[in-house]
C-alpha atoms as a PDB file:
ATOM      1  CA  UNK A   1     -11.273  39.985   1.783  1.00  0.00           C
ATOM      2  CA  UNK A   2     -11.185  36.378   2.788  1.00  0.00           C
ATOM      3  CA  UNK A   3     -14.293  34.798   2.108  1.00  0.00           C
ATOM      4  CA  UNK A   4     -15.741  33.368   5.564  1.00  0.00           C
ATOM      5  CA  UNK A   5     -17.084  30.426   6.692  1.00  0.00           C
ATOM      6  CA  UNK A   6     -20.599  29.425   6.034  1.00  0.00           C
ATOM      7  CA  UNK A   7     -20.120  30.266   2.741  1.00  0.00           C
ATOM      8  CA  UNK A   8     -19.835  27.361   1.189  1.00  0.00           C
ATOM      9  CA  UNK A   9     -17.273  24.164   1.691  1.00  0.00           C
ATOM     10  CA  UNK A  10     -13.606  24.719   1.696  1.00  0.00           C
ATOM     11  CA  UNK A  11     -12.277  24.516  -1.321  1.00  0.00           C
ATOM     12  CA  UNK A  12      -8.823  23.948  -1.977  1.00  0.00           C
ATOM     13  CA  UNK A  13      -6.936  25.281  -5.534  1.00  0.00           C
ATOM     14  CA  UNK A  14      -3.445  23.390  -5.649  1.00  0.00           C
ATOM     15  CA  UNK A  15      -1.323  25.302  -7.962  1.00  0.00           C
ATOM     16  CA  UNK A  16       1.544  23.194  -9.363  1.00  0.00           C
ATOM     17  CA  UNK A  17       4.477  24.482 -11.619  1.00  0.00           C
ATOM     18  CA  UNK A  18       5.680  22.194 -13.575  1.00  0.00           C
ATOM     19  CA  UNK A  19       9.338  20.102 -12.448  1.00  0.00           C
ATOM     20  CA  UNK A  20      12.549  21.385 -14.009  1.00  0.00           C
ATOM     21  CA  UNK A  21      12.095  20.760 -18.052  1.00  0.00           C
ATOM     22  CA  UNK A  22      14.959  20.436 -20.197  1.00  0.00           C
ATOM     23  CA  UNK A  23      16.258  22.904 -23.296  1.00  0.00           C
ATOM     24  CA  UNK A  24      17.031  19.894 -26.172  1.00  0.00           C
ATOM     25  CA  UNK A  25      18.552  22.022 -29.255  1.00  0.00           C
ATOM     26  CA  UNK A  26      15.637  21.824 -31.908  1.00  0.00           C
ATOM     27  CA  UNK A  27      12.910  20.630 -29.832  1.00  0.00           C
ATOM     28  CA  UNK A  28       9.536  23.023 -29.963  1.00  0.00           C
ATOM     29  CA  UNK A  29       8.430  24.816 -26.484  1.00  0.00           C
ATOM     30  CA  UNK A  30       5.275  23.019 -25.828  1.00  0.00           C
ATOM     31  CA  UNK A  31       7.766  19.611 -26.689  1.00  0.00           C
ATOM     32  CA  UNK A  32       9.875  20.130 -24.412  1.00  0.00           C
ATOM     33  CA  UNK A  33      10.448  17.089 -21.655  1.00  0.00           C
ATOM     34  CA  UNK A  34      11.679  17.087 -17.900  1.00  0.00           C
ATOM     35  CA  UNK A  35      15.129  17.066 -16.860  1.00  0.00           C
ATOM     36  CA  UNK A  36      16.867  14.419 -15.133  1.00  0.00           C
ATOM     37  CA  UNK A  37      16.334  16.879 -12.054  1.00  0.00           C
ATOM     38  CA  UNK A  38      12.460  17.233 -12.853  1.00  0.00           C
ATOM     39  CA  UNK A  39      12.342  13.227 -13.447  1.00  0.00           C
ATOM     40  CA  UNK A  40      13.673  13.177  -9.593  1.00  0.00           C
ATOM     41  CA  UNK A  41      11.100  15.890  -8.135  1.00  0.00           C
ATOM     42  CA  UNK A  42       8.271  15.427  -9.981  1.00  0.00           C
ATOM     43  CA  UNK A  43       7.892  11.745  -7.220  1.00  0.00           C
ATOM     44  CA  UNK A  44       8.824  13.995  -4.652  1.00  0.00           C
ATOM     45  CA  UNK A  45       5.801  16.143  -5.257  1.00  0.00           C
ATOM     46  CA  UNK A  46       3.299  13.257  -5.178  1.00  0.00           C
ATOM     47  CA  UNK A  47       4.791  12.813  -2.005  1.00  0.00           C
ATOM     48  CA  UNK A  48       4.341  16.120  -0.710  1.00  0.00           C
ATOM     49  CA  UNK A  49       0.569  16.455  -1.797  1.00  0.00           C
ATOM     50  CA  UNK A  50      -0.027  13.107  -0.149  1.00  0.00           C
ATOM     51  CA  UNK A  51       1.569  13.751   2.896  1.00  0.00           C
ATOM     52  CA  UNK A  52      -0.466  17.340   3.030  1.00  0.00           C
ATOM     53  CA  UNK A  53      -3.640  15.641   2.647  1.00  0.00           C
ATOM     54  CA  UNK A  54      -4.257  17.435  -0.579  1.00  0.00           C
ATOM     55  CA  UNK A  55      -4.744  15.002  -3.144  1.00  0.00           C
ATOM     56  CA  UNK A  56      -7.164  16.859  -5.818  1.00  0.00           C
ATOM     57  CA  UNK A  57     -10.651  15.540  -6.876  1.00  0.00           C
ATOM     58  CA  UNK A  58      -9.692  16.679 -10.219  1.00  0.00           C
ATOM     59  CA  UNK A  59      -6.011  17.421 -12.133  1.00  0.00           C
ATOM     60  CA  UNK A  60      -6.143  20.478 -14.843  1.00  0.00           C
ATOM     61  CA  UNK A  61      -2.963  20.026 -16.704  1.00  0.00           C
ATOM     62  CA  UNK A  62      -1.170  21.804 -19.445  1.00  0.00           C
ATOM     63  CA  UNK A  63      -0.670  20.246 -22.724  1.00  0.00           C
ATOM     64  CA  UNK A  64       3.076  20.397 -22.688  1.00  0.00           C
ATOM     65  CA  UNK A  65       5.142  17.243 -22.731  1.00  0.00           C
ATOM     66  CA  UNK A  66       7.042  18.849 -19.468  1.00  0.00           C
ATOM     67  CA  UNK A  67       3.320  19.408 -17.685  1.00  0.00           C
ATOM     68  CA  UNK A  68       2.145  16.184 -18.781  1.00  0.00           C
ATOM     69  CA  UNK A  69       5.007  14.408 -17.714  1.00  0.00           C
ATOM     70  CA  UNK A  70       5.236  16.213 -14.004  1.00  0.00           C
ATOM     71  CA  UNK A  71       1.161  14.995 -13.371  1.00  0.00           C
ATOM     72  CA  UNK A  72       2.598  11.316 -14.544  1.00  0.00           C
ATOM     73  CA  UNK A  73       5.241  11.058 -12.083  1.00  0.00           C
ATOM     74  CA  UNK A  74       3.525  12.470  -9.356  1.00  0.00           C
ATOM     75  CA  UNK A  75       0.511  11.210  -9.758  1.00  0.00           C
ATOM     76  CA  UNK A  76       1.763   7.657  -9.824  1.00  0.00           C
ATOM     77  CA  UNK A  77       2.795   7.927  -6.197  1.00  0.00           C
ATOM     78  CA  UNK A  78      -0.764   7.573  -4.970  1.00  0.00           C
ATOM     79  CA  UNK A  79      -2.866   3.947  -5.068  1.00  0.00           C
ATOM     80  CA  UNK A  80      -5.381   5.701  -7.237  1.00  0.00           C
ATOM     81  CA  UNK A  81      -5.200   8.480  -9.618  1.00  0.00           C
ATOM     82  CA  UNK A  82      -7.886  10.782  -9.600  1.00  0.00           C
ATOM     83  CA  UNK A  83      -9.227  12.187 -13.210  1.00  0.00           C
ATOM     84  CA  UNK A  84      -7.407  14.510 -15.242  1.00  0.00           C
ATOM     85  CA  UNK A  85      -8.053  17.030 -18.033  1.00  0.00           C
ATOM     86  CA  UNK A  86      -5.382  18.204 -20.157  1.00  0.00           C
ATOM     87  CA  UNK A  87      -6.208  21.793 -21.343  1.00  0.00           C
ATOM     88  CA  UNK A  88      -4.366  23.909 -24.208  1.00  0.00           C
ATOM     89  CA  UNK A  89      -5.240  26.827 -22.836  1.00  0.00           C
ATOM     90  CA  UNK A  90      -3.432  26.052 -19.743  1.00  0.00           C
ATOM     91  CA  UNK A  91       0.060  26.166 -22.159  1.00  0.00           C
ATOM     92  CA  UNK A  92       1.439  29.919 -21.817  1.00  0.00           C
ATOM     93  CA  UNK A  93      -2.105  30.833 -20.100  1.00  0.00           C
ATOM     94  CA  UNK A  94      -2.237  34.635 -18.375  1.00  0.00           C
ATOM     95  CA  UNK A  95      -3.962  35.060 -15.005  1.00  0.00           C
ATOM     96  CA  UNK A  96      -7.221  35.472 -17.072  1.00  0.00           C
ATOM     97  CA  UNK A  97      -7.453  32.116 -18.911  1.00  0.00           C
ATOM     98  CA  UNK A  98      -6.547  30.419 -15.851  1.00  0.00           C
ATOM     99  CA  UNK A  99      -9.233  31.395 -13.902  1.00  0.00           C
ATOM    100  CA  UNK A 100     -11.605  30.426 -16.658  1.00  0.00           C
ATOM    101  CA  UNK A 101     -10.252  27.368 -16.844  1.00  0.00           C
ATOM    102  CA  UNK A 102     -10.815  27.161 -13.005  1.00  0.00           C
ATOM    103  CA  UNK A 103     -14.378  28.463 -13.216  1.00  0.00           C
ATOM    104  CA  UNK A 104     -15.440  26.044 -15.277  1.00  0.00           C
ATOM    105  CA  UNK A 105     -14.634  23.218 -13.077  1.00  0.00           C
ATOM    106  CA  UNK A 106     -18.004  21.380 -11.421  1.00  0.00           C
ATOM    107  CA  UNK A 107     -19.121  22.078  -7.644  1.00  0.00           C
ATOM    108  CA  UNK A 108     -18.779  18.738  -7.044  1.00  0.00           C
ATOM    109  CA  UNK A 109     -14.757  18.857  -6.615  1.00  0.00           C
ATOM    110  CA  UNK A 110     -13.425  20.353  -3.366  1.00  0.00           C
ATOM    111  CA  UNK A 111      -9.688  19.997  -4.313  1.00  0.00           C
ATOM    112  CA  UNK A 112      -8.769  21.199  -7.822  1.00  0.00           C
ATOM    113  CA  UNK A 113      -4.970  20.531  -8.766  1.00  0.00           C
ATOM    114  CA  UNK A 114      -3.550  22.991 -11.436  1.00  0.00           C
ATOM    115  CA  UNK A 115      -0.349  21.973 -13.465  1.00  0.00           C
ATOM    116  CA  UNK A 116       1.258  24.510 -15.486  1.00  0.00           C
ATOM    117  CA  UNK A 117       3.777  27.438 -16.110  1.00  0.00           C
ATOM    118  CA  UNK A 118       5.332  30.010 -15.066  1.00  0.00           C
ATOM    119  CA  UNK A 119       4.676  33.500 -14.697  1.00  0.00           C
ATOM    120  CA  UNK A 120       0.777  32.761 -15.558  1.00  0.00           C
ATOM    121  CA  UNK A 121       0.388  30.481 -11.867  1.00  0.00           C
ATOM    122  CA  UNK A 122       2.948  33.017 -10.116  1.00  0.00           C
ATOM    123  CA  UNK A 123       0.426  35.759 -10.779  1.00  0.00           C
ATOM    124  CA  UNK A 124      -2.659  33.930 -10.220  1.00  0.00           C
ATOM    125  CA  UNK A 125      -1.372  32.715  -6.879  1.00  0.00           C
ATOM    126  CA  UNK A 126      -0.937  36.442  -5.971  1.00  0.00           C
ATOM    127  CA  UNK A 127      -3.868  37.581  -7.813  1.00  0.00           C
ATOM    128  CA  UNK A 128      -6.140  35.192  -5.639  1.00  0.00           C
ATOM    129  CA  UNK A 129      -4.564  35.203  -2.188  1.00  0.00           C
ATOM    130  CA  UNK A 130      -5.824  37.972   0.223  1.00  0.00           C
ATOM    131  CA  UNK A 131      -3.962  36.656   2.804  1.00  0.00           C
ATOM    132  CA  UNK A 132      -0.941  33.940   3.851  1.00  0.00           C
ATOM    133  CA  UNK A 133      -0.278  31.658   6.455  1.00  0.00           C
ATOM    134  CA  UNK A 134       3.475  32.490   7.984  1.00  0.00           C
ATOM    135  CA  UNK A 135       5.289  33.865   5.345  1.00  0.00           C
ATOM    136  CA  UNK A 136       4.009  31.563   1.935  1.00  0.00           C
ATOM    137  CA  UNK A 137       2.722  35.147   0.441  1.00  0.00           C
ATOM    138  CA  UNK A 138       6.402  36.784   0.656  1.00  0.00           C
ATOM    139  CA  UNK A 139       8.090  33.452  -0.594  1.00  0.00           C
ATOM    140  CA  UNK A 140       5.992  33.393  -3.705  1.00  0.00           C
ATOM    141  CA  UNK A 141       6.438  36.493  -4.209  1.00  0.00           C
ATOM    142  CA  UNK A 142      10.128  35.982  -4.123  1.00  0.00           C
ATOM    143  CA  UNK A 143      10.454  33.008  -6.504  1.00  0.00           C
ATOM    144  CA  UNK A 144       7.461  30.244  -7.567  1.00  0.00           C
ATOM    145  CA  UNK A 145       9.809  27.691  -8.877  1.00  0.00           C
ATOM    146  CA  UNK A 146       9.918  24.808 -10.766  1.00  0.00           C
ATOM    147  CA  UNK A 147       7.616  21.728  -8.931  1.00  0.00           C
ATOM    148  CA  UNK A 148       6.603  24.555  -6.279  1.00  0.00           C
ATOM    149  CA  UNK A 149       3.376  23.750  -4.468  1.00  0.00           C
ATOM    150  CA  UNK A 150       1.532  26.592  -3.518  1.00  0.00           C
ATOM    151  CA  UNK A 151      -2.234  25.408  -1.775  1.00  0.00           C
ATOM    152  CA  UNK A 152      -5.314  28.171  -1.306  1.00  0.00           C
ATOM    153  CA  UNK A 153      -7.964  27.652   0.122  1.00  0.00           C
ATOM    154  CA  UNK A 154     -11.454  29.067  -0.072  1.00  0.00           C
ATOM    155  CA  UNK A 155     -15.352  28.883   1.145  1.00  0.00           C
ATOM    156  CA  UNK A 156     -17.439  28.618  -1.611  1.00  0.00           C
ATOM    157  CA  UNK A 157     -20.502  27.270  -3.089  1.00  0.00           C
ATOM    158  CA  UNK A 158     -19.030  26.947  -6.875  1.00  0.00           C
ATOM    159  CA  UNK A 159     -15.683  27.320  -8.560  1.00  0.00           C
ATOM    160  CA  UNK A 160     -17.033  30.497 -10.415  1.00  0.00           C
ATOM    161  CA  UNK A 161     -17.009  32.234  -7.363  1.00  0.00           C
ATOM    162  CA  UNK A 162     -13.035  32.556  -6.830  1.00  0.00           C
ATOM    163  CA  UNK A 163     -12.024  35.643  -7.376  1.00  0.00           C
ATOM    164  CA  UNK A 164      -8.933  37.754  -6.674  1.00  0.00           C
ATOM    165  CA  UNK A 165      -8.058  38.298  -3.271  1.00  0.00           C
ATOM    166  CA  UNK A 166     -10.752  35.462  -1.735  1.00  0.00           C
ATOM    167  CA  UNK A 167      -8.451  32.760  -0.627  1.00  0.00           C
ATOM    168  CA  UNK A 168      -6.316  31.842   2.054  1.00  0.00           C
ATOM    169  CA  UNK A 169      -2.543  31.242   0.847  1.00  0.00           C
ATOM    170  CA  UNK A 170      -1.807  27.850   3.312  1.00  0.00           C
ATOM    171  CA  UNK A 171       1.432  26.711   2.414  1.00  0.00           C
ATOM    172  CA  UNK A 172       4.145  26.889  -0.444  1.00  0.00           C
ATOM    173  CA  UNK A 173       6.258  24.217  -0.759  1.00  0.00           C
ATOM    174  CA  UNK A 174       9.548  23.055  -2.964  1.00  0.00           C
ATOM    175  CA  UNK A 175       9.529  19.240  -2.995  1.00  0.00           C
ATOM    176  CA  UNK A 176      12.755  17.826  -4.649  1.00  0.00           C
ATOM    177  CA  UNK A 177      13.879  14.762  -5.110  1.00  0.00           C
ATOM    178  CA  UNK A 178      17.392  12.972  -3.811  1.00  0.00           C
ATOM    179  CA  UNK A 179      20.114  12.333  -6.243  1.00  0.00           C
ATOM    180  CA  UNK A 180      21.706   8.883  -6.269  1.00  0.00           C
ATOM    181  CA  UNK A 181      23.857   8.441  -3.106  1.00  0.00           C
ATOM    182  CA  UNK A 182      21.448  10.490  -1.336  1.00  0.00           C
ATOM    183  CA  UNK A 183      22.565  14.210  -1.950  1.00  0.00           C
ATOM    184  CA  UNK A 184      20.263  16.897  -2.988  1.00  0.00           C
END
């Protein structure tokens, strides 16, 4: 059940994969940096967030170089930043460790932007939303792919209240940069 109005502000919980990362022979996992694709839609998703109106109060990022490196690029397409933590447990996190990581966060932020990987967001995406707007449920459900957006929202007086199947599933979006020339 959706949690209703009145019951605290709306909160929003932007869930970020990472952009495309590439596979360097010899280089650790958690190393691992962006691809010349990622490079190009990582920009494209500060874009996106900015022209939703859903710049966060507060980035949780992943430790990886390829997490790290997404919240640099994108970030860097708004005039000012706003603060970000980078958390381990974010790296490889399940559903569970996610939401801790979520709960944890202060009252005080409305819109909470979470960078990290795949399936761990996938599943929390699905795990929290009761309910879509058109068809965002079935599309995550399809694929949640690298630099996909997906945006939930929630009434609520504290972070530690989310819980599966509470939030609203607004919008999933795939924001990717142009190539040189101007092709996709």
């Amino acid at each position: 059940m959706i949690a209703r109005a009145g019951a605290g502000p709306l909160r929003r919980l932007v869930v970020l994969r990472h952009a495309k990362s590439a596979w360097p022979t010899g280089v650790p996992d958690h190393e691992r940096p962006l691809a010349p694709r990622g490079r190009r839609d990582a920009p494209a998703v500060g874009h996106a967030l900015a022209e939703a109106d859903c710049l966060p109060d507060l980035a949780l990022c992943s430790t990886a170089v390829r997490a790290r490196q997404t919240w640099e690029l994108a970030s860097a397409q708004w005039g000012t930043p706003p603060p970000v933590r980078r958390d381990p447990r974010l790296y490889a996190a399940d559903v569970p460790d996610l939401l801790t990581a979520v709960h944890e966060v202060s009252a005080e932020v409305e819109t909470l932007l979470l960078i990290g990987h795949n399936p761990g967001l996938e599943e929390l995406v699905l795990e929290l939303a009761g309910d879509s707007l058109d068809d965002a449920l079935d599309e995550v459900r399809v694929k949640f792919p690298t630099s996909a957006i997906a945006v939930l929202a929630w009434h609520g007086t504290a972070w530690d209240a989310l819980a599966p199947g509470t939030a609203l599933l607004t919008s999933m979006i795939v924001p990717r940069g142009k190539k040189h020339g101007g092709k996709q």
